[in-house]
C-alpha atoms as a PDB file:
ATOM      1  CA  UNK A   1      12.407 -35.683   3.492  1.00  0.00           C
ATOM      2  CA  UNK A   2      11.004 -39.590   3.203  1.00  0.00           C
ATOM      3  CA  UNK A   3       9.017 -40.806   6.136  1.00  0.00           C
ATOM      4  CA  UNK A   4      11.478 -41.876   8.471  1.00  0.00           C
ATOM      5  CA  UNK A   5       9.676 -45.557   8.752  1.00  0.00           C
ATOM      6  CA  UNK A   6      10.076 -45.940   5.297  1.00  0.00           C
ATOM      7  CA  UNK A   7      14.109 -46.397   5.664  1.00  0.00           C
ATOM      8  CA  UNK A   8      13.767 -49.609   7.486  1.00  0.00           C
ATOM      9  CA  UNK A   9      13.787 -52.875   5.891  1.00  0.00           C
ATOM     10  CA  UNK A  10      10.169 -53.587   6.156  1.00  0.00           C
ATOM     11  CA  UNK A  11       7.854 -50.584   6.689  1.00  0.00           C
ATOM     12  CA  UNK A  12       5.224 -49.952   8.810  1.00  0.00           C
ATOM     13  CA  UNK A  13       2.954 -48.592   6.102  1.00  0.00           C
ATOM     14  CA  UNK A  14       2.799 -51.506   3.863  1.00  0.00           C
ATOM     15  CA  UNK A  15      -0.995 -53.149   3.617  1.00  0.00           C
ATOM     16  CA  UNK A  16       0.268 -56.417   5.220  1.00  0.00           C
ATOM     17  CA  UNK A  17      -0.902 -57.541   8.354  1.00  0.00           C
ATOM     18  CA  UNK A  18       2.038 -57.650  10.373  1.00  0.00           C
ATOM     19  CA  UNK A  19       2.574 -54.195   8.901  1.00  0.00           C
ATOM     20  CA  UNK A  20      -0.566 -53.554  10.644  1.00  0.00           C
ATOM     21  CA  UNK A  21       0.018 -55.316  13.371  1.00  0.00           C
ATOM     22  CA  UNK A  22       3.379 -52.734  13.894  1.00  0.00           C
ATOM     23  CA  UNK A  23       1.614 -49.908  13.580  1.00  0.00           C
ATOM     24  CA  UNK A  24      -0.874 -50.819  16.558  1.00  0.00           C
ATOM     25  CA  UNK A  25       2.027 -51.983  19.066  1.00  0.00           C
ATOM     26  CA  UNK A  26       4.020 -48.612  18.033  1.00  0.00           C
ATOM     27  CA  UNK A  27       0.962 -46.764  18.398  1.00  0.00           C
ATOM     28  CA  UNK A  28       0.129 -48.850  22.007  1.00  0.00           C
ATOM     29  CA  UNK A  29       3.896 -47.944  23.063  1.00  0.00           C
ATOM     30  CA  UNK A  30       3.716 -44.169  22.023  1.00  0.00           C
ATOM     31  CA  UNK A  31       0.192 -44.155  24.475  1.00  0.00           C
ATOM     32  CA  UNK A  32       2.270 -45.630  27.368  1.00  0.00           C
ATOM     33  CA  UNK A  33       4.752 -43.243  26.579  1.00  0.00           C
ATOM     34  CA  UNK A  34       2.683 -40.229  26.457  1.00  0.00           C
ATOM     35  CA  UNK A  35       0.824 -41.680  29.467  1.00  0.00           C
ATOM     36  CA  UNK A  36       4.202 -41.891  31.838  1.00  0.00           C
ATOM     37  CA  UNK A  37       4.238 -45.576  31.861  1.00  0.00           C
ATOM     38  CA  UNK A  38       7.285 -47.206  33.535  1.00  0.00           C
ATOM     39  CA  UNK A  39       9.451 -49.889  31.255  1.00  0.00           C
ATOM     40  CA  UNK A  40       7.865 -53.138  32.204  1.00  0.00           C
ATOM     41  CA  UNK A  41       8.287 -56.817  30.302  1.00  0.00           C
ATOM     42  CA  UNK A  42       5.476 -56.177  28.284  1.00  0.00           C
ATOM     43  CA  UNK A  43       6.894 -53.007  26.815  1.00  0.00           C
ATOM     44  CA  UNK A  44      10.164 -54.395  26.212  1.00  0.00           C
ATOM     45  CA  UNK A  45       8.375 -57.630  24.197  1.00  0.00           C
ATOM     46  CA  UNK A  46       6.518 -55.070  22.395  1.00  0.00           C
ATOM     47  CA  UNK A  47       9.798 -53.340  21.201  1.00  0.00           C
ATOM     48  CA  UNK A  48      11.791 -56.779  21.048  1.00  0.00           C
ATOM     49  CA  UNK A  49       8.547 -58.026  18.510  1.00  0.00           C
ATOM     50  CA  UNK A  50       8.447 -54.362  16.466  1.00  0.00           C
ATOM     51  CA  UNK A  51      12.309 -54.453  16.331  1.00  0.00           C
ATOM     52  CA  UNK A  52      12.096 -57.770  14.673  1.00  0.00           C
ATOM     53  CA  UNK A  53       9.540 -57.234  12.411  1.00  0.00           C
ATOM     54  CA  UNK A  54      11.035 -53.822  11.284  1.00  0.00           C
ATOM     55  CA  UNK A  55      14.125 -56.034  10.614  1.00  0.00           C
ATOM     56  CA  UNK A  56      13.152 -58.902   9.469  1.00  0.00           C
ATOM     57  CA  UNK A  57       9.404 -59.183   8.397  1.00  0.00           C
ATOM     58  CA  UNK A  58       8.074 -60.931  11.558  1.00  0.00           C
ATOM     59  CA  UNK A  59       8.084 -60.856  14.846  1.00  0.00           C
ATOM     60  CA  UNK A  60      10.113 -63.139  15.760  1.00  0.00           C
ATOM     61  CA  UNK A  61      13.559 -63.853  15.961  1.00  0.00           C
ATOM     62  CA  UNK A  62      15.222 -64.573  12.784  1.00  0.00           C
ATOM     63  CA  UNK A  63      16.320 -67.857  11.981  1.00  0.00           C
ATOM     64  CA  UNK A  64      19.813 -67.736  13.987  1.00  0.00           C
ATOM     65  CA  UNK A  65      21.523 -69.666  11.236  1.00  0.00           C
ATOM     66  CA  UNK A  66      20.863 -67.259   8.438  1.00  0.00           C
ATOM     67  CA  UNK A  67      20.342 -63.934  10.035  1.00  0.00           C
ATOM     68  CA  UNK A  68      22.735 -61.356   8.498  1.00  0.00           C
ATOM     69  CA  UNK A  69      24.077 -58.892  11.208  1.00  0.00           C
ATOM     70  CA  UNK A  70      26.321 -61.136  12.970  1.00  0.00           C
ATOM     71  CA  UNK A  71      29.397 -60.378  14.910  1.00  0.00           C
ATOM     72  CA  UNK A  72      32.635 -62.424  13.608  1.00  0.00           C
ATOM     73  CA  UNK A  73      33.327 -64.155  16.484  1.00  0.00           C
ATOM     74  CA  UNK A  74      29.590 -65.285  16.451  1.00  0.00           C
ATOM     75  CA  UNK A  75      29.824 -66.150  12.493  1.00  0.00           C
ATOM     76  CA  UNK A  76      32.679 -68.264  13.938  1.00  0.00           C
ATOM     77  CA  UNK A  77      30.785 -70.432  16.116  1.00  0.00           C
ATOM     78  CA  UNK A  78      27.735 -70.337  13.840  1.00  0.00           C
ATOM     79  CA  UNK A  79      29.898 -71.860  11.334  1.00  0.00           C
ATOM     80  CA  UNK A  80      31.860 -74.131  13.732  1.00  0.00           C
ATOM     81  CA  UNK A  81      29.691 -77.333  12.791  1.00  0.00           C
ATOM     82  CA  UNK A  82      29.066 -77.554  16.354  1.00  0.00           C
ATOM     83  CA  UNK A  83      25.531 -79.090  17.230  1.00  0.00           C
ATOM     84  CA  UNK A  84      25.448 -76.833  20.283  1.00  0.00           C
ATOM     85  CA  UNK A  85      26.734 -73.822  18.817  1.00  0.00           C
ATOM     86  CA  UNK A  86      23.138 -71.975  19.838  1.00  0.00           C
ATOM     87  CA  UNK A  87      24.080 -71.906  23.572  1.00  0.00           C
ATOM     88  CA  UNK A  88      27.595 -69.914  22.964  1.00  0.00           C
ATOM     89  CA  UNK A  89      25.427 -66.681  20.904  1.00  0.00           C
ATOM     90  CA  UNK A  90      22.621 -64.768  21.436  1.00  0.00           C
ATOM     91  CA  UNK A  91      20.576 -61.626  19.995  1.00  0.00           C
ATOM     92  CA  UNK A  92      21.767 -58.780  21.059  1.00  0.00           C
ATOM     93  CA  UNK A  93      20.034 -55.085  20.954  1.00  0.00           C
ATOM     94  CA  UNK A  94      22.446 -52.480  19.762  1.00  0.00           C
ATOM     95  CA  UNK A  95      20.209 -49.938  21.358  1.00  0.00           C
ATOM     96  CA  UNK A  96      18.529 -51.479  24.342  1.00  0.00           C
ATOM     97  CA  UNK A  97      15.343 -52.173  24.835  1.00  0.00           C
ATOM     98  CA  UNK A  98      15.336 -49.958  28.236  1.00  0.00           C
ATOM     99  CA  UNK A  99      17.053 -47.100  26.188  1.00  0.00           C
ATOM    100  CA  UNK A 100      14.604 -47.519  23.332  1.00  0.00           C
ATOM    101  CA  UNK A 101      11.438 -47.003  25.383  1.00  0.00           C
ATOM    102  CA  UNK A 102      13.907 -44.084  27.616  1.00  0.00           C
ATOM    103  CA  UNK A 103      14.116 -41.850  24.080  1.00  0.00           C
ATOM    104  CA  UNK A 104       9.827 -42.739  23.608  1.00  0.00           C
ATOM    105  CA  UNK A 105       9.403 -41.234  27.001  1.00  0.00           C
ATOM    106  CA  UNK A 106      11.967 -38.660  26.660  1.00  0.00           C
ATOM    107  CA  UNK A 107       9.852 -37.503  23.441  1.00  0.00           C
ATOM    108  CA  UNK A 108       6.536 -38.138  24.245  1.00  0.00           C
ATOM    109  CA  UNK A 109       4.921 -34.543  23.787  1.00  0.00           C
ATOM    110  CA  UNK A 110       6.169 -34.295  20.265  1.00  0.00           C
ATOM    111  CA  UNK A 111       6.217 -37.994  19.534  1.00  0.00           C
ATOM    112  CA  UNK A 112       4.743 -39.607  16.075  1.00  0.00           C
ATOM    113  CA  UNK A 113       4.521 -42.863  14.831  1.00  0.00           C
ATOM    114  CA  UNK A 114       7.502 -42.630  12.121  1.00  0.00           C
ATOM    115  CA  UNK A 115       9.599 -41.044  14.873  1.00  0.00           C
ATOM    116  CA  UNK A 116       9.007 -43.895  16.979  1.00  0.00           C
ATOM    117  CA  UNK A 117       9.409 -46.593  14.224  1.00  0.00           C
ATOM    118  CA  UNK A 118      12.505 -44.556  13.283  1.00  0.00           C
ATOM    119  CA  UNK A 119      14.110 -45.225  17.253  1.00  0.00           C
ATOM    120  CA  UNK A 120      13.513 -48.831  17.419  1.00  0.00           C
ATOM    121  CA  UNK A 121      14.368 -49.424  13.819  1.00  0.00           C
ATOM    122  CA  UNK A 122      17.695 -47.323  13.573  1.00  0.00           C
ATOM    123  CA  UNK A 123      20.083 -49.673  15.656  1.00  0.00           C
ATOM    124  CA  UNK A 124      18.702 -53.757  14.535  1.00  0.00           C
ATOM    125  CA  UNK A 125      19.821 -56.732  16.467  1.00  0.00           C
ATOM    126  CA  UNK A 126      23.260 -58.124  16.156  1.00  0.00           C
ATOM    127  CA  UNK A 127      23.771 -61.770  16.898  1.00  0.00           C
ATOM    128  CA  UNK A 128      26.609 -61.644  19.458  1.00  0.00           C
ATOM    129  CA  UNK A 129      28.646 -64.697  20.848  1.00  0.00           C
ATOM    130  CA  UNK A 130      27.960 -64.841  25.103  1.00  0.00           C
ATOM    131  CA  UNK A 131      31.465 -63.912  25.554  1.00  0.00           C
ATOM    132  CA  UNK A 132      31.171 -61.074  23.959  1.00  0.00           C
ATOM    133  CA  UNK A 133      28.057 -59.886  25.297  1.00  0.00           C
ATOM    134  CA  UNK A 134      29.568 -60.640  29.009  1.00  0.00           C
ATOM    135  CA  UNK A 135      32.877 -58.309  27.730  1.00  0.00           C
ATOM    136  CA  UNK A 136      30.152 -55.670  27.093  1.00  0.00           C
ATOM    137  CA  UNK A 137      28.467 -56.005  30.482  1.00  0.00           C
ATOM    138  CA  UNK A 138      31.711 -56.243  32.228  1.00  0.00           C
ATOM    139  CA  UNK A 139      32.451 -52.410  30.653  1.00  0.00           C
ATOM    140  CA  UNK A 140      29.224 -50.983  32.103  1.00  0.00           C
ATOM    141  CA  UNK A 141      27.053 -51.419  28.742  1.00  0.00           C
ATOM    142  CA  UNK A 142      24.639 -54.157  29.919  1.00  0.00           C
ATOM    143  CA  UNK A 143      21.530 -51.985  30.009  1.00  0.00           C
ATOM    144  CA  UNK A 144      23.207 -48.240  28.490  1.00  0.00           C
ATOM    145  CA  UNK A 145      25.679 -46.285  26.208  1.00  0.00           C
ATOM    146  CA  UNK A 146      25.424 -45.692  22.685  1.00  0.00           C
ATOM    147  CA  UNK A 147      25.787 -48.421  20.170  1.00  0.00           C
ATOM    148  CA  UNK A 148      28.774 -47.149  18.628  1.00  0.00           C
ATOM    149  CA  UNK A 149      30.548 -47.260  22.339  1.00  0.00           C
ATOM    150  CA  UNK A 150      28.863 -50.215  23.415  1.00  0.00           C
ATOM    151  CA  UNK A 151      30.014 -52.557  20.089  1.00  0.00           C
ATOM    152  CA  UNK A 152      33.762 -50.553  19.536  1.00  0.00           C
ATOM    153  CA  UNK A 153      35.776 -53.738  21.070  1.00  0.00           C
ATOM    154  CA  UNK A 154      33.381 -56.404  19.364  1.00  0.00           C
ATOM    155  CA  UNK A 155      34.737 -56.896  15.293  1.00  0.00           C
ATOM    156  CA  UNK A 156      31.768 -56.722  12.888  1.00  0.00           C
ATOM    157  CA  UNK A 157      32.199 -57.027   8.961  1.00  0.00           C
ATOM    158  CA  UNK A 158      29.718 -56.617   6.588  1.00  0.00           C
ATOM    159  CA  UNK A 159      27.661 -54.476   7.894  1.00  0.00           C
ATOM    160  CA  UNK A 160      27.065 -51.046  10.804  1.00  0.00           C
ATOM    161  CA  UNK A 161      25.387 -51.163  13.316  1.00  0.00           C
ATOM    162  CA  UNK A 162      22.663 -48.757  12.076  1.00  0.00           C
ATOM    163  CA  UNK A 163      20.295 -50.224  10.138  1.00  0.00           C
ATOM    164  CA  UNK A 164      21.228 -50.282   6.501  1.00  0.00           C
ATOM    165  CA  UNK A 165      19.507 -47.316   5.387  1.00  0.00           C
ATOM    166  CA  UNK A 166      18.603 -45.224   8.111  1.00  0.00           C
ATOM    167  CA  UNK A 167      19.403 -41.828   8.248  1.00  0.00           C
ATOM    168  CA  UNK A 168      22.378 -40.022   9.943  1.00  0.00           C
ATOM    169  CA  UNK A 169      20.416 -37.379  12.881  1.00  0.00           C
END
């Protein structure tokens, strides 16, 4: 079987320097991990920035009006031609950040660096609109449940909610 970094959109062992840069904050993550280190805001901007880049190429958020996994309802307002469409969507983590780092923790004696490129790469960011993401929180799924739970009432076309070419567990 194929590395499992090497199913995401960019990869973590390319010779680039934001590859690079991945593998060090993956690495840094699976040592606070190992270590027992609670979630904190810099763990959760380490996986928001890996998340990206294993996405997108950078570590950044993706320019909102061309980014690709989009919900319908947020294509809709994206599209609108309103100039203040950016305030009614946002990026959304189909897997939470909090759940994310939960699964490094939960896996930390046996944990590798392509297993935990594979966890933060296998469920991408969707762009949601803020209604929808309120719909989610009002069900419970603010900070927990599985993606496909989490995004069954929100219509997506074009694409699931695993990244492209991950691989089924």
């Amino acid at each position: 079987m194929a590395p499992l970094s090497r199913q995401m959109r960019y990869s973590i062992h390319d010779k680039t320097l934001a590859a690079k840069k991945a593998r060090i904050l993956i690495n840094a993550l699976i040592d606070c991990a190992k270590a027992g280190i609670k979630p904190s805001p810099v763990t959760k901007r380490m996986l928001l920035g890996i998340s990206a880049y294993l996405e997108c190429g950078s570590f950044t958020k993706e320019n909102w009006k061309t980014y690709h996994r989009v919900s319908d309802a947020a294509r809709q307002v994206r599209e609108s031609g309103d100039k203040d469409w950016k305030r009614r969507v946002t990026f959304e983590h189909a897997r939470p950040l909090n759940v994310m780092y939960r699964m490094l923790r939960d896996e930390r004696a046996t944990l590798t660096l392509e297993r935990a490129a594979f966890i933060i790469g296998e469920y991408p960011p969707v762009l949601v609109t803020t209604e929808e993401e309120l719909r989610m929180a009002k069900l419970g799924f603010m900070h927990d449940g599985v993606p496909e739970q989490r995004y069954a009432e929100i219509p997506i076309s074009g694409f699931s909610l695993r990244s492209d070419e991950a691989p089924p567990r």
